[in-house]
PDB file of N, CA and C in Angstrom:
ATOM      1  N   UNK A   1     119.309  93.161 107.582  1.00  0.00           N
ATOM      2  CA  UNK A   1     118.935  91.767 107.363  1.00  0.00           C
ATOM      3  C   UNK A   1     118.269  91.237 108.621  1.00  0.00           C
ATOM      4  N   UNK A   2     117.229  90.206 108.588  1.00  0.00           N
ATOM      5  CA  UNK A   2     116.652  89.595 109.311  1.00  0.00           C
ATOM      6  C   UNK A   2     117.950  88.810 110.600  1.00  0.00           C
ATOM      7  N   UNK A   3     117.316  88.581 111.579  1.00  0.00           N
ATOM      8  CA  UNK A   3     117.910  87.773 112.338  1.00  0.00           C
ATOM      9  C   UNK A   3     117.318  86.839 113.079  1.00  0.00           C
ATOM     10  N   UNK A   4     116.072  86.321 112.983  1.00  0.00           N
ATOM     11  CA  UNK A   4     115.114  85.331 113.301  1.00  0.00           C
ATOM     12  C   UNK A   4     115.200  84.497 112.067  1.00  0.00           C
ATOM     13  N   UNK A   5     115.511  83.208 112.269  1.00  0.00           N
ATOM     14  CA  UNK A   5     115.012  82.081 111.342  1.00  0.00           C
ATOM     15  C   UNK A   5     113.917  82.357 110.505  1.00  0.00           C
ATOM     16  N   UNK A   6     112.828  82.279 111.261  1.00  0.00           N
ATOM     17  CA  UNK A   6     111.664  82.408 110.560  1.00  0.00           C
ATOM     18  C   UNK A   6     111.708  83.837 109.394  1.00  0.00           C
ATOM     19  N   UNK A   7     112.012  85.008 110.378  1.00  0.00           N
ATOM     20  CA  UNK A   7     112.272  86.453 109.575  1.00  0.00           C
ATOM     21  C   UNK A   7     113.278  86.019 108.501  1.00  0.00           C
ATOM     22  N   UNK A   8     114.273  84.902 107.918  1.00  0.00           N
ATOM     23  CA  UNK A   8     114.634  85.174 106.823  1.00  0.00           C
ATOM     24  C   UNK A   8     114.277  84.365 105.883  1.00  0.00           C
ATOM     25  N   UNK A   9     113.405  83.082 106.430  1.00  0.00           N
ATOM     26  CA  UNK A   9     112.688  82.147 105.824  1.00  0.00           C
ATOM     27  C   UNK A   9     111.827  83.525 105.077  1.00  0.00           C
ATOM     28  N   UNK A  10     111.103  84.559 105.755  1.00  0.00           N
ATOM     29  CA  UNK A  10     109.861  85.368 105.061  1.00  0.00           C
ATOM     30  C   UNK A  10     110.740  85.987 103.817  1.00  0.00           C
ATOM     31  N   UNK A  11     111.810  86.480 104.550  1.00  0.00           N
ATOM     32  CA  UNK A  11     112.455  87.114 103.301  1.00  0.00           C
ATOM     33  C   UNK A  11     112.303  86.216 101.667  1.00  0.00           C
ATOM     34  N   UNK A  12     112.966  85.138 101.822  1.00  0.00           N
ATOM     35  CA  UNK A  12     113.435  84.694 100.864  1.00  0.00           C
ATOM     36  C   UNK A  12     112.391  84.182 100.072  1.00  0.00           C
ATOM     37  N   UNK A  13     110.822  83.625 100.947  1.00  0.00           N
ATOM     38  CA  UNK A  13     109.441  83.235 100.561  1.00  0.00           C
ATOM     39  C   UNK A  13     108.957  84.797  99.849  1.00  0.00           C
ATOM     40  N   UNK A  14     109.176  85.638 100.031  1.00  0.00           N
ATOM     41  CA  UNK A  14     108.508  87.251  99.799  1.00  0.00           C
ATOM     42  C   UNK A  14     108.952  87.360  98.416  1.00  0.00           C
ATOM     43  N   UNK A  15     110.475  87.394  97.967  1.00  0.00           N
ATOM     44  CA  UNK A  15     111.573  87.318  96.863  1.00  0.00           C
ATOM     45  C   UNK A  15     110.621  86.174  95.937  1.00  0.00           C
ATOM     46  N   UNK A  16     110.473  84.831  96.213  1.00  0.00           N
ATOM     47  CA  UNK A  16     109.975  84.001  95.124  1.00  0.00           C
ATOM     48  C   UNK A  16     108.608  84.721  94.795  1.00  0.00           C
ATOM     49  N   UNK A  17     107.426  84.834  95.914  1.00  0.00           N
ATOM     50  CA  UNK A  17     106.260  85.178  95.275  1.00  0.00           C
ATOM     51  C   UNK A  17     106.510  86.114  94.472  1.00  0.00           C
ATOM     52  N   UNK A  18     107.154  87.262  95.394  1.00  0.00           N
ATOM     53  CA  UNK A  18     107.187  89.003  93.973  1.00  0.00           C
ATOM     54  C   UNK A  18     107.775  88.436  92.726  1.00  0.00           C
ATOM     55  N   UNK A  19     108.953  87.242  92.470  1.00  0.00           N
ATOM     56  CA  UNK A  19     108.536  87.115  91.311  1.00  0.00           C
ATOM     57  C   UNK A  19     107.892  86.970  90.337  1.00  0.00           C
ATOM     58  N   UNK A  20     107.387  85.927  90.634  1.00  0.00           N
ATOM     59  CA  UNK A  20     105.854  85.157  90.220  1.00  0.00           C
ATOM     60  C   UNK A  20     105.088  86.581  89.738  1.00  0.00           C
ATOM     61  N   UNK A  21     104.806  86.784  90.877  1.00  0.00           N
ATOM     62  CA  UNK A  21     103.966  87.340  90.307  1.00  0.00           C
ATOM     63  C   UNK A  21     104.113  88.727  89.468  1.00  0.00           C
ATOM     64  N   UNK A  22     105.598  89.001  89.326  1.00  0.00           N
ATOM     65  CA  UNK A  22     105.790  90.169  88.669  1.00  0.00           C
ATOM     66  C   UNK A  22     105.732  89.434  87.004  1.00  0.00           C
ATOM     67  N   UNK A  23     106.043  88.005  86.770  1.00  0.00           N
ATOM     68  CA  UNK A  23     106.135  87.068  85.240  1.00  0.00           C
ATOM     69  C   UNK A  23     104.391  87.015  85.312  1.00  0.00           C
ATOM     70  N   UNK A  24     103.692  87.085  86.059  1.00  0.00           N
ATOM     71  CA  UNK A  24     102.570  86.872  85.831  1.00  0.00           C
ATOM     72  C   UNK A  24     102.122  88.134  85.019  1.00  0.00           C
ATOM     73  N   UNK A  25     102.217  89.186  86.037  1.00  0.00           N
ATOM     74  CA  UNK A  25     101.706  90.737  85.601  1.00  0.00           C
ATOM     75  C   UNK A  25     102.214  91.033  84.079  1.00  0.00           C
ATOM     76  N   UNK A  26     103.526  90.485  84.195  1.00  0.00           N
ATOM     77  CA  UNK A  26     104.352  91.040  82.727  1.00  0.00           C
ATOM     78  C   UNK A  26     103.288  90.174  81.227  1.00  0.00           C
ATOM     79  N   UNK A  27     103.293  88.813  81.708  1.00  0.00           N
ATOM     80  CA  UNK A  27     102.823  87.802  80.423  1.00  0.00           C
ATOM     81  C   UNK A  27     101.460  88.461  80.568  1.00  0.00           C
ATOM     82  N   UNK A  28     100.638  89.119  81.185  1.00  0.00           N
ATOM     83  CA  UNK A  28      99.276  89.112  80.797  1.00  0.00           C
ATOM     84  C   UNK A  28      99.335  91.021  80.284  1.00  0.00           C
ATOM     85  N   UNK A  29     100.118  91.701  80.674  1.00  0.00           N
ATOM     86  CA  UNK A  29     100.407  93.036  80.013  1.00  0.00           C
ATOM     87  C   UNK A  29     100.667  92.685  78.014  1.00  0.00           C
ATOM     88  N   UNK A  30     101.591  91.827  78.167  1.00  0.00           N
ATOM     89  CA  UNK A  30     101.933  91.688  76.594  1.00  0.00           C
ATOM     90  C   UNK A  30     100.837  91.069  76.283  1.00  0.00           C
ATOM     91  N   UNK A  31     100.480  90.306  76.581  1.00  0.00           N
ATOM     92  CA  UNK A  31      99.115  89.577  75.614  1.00  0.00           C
ATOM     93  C   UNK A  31      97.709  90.764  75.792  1.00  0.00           C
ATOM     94  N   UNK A  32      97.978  91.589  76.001  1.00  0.00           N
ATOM     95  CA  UNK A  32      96.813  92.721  76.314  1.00  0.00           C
ATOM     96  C   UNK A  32      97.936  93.545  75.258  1.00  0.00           C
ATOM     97  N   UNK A  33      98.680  93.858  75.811  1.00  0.00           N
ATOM     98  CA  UNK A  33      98.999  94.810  73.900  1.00  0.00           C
ATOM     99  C   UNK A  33      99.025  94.172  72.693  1.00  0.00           C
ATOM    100  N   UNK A  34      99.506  93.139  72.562  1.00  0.00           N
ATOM    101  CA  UNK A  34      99.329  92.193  71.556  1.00  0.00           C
ATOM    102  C   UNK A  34      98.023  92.373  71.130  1.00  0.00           C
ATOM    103  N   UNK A  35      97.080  91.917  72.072  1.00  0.00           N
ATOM    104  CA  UNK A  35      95.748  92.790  71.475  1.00  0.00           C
ATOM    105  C   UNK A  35      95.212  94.035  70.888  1.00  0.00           C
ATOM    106  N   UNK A  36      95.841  94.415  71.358  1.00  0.00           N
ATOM    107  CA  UNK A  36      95.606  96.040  70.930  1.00  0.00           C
ATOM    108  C   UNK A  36      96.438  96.491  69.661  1.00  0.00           C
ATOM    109  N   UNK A  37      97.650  95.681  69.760  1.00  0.00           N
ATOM    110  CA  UNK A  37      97.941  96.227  68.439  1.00  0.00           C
ATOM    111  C   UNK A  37      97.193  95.216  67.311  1.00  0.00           C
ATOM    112  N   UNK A  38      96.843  94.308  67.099  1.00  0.00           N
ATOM    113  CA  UNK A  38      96.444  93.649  66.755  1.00  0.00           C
ATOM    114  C   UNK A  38      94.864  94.232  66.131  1.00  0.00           C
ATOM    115  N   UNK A  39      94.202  95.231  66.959  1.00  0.00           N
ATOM    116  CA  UNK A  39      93.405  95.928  66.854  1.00  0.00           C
ATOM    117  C   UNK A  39      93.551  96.918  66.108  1.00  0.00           C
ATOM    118  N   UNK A  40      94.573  97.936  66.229  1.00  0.00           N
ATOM    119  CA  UNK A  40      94.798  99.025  65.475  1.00  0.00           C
ATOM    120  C   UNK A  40      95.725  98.734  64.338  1.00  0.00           C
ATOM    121  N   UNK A  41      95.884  97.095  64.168  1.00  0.00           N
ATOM    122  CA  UNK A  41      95.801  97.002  62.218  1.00  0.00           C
ATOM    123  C   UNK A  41      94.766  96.968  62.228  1.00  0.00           C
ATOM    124  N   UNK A  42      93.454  96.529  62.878  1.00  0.00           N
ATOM    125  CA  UNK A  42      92.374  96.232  62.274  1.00  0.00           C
ATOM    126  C   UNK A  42      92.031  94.751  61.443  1.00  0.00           C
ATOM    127  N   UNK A  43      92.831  94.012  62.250  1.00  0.00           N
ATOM    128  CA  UNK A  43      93.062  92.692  61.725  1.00  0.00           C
ATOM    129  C   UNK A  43      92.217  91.477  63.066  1.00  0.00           C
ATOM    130  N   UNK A  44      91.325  91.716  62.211  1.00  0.00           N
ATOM    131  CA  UNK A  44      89.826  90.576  63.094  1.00  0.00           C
ATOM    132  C   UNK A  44      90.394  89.330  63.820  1.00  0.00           C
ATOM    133  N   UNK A  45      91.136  88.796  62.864  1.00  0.00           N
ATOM    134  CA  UNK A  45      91.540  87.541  63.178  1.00  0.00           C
ATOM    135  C   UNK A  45      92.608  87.305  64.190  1.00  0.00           C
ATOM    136  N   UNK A  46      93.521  88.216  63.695  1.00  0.00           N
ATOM    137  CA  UNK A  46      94.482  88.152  64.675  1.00  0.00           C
ATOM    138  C   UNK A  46      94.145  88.566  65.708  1.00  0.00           C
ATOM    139  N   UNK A  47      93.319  89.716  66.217  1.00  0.00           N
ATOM    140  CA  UNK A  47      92.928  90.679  67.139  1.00  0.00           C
ATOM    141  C   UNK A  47      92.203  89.426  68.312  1.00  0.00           C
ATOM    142  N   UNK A  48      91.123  88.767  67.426  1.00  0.00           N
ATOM    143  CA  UNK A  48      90.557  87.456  68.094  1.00  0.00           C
ATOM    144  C   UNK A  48      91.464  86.269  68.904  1.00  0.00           C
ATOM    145  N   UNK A  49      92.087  86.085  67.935  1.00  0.00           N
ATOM    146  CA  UNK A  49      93.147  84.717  68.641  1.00  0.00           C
ATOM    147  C   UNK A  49      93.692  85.719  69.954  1.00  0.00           C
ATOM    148  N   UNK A  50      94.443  87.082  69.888  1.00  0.00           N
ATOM    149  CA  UNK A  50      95.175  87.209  70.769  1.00  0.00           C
ATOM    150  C   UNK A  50      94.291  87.753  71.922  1.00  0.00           C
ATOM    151  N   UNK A  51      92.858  87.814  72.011  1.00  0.00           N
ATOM    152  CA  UNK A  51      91.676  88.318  73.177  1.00  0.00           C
ATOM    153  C   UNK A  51      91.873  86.657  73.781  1.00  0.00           C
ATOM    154  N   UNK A  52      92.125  85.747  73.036  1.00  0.00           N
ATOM    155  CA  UNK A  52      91.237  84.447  73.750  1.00  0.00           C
ATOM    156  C   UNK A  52      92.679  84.452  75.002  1.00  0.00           C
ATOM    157  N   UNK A  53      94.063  84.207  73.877  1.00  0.00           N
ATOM    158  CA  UNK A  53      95.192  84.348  75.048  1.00  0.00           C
ATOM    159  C   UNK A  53      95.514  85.326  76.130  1.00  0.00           C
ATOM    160  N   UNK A  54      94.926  86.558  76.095  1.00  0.00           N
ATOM    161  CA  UNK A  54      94.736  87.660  76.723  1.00  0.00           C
ATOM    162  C   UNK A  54      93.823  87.387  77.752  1.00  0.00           C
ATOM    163  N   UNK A  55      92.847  86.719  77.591  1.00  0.00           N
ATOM    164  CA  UNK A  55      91.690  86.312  78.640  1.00  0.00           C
ATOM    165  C   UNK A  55      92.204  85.345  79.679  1.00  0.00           C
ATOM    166  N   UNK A  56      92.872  84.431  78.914  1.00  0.00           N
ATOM    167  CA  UNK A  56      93.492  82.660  79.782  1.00  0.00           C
ATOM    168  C   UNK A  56      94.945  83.397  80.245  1.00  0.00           C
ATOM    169  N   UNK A  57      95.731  84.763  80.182  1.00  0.00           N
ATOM    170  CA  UNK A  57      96.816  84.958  80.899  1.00  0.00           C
ATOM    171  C   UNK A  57      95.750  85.719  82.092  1.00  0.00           C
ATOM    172  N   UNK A  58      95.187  86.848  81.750  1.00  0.00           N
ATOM    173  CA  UNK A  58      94.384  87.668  82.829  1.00  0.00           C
ATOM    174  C   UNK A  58      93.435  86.536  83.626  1.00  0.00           C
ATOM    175  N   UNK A  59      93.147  85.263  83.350  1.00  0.00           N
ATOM    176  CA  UNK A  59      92.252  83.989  84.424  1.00  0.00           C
ATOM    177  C   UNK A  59      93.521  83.580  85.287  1.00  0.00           C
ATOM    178  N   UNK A  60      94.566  83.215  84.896  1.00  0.00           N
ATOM    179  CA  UNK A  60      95.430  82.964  85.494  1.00  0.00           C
ATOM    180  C   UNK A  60      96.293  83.270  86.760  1.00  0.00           C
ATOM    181  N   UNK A  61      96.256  84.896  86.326  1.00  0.00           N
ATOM    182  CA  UNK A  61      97.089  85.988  87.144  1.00  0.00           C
ATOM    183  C   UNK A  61      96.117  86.096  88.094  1.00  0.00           C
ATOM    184  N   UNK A  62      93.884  86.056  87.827  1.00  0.00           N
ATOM    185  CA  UNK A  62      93.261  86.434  89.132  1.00  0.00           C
ATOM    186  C   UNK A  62      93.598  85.169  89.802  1.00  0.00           C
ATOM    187  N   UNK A  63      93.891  84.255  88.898  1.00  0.00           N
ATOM    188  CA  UNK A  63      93.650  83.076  90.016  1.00  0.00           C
ATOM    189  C   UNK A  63      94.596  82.534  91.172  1.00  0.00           C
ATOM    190  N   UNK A  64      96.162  83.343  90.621  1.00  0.00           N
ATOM    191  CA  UNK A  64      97.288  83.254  91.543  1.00  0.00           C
ATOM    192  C   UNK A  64      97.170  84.519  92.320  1.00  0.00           C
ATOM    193  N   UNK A  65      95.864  84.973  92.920  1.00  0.00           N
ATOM    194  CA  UNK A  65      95.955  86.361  93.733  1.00  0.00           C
ATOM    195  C   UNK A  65      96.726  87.639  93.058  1.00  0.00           C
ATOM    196  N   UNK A  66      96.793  87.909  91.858  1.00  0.00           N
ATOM    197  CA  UNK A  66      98.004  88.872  91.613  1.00  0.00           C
ATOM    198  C   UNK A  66      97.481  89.637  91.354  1.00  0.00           C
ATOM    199  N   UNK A  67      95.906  89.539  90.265  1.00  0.00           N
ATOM    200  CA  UNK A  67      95.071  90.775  89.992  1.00  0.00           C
ATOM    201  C   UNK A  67      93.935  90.623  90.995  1.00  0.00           C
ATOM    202  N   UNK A  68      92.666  91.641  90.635  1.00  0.00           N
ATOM    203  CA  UNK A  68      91.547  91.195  91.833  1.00  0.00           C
ATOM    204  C   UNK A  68      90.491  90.841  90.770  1.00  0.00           C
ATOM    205  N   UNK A  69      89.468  90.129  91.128  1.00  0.00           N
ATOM    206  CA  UNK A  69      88.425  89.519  90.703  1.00  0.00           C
ATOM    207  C   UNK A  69      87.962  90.956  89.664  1.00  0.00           C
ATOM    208  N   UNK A  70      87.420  91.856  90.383  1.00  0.00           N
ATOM    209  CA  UNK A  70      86.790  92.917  89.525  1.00  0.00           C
ATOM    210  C   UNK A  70      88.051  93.440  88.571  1.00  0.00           C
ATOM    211  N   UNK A  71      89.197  93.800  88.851  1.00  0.00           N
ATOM    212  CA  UNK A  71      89.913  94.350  87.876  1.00  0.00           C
ATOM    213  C   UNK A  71      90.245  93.184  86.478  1.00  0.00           C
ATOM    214  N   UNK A  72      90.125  92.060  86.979  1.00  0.00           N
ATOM    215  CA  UNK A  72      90.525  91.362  85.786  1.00  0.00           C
ATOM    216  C   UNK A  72      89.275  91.304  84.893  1.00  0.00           C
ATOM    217  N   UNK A  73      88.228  91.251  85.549  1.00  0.00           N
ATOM    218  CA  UNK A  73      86.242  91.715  84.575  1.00  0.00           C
ATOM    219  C   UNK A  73      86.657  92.755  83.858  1.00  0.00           C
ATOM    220  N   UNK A  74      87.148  93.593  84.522  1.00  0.00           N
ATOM    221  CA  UNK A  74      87.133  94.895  83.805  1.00  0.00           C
ATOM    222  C   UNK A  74      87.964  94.739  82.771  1.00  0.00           C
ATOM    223  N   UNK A  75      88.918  94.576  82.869  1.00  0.00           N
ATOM    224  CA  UNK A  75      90.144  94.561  81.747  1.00  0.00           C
ATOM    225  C   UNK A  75      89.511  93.401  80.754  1.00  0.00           C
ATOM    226  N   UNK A  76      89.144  92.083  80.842  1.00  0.00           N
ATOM    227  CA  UNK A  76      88.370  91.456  80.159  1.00  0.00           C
ATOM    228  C   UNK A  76      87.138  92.377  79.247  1.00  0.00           C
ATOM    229  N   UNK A  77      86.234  92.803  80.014  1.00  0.00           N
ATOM    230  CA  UNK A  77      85.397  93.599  79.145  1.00  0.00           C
ATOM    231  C   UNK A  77      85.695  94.408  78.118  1.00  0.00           C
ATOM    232  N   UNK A  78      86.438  95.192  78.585  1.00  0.00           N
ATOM    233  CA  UNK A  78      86.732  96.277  78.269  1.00  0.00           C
ATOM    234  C   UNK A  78      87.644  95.752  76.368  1.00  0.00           C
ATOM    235  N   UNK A  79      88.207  94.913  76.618  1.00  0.00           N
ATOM    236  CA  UNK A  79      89.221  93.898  75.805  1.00  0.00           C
ATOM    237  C   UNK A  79      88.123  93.424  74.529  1.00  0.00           C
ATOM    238  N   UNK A  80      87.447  93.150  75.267  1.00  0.00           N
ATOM    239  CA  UNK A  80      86.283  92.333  74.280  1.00  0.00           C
ATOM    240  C   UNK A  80      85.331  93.230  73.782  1.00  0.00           C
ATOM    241  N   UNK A  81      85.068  94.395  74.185  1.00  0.00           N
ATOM    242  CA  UNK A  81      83.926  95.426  73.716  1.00  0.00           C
ATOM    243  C   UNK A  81      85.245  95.898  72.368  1.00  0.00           C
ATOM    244  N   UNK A  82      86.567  96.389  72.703  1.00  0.00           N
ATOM    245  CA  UNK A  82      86.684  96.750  71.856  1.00  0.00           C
ATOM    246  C   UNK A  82      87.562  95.460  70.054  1.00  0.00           C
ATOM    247  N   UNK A  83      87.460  94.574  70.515  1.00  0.00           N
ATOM    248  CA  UNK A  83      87.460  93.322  69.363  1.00  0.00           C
ATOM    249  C   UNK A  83      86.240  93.237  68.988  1.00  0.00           C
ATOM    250  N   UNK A  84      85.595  93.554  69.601  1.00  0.00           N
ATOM    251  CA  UNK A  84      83.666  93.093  68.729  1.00  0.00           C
ATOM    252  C   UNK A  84      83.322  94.650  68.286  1.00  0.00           C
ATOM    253  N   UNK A  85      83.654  95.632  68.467  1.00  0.00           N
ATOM    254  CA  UNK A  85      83.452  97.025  67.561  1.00  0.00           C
ATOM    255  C   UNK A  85      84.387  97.179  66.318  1.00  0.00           C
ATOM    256  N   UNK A  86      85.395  95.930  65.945  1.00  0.00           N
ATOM    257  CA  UNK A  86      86.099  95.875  64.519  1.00  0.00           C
ATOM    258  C   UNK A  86      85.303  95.927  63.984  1.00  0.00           C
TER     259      UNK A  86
END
């Protein structure tokens, strides 16, 4: 364990972010399978609604630093090429 003030202030600041951002990583993983299964019924509609929530969790997560700018494009693209080949 820390023994500087500050060193356990980091600790305990380190503990809240990794949460965060581990609820971040998790909510934008499910709304990305949600998509996908959503896809392999082959169900347009549903497949659609759950790309738009899939997009606004993955904007979210780049925007709290958790993913990086290019990986969240990618995963976006990639998301949307395959909802528009239904």
């Amino acid at each position: 364990m820390a023994n500087l003030k500050n060193a356990k202030k980091r600790v305990l600041v380190n503990e809240k972010k990794n949460t965060r951002n581990n609820e971040y990583l998790a909510s934008t993983k499910t709304a990305v399978k949600n998509t996908l299964r959503a896809i392999a019924k082959k169900d347009k509609n549903e497949a659609e609604t759950n790309l738009k929530t899939a997009i606004k969790k993955i904007d979210k997560a780049t925007g709290a630093n958790v993913l990086k700018k290019n990986t969240s494009a990618r995963k976006k693209s990639r998301l949307t090429k395959k909802v528009n080949a239904m």
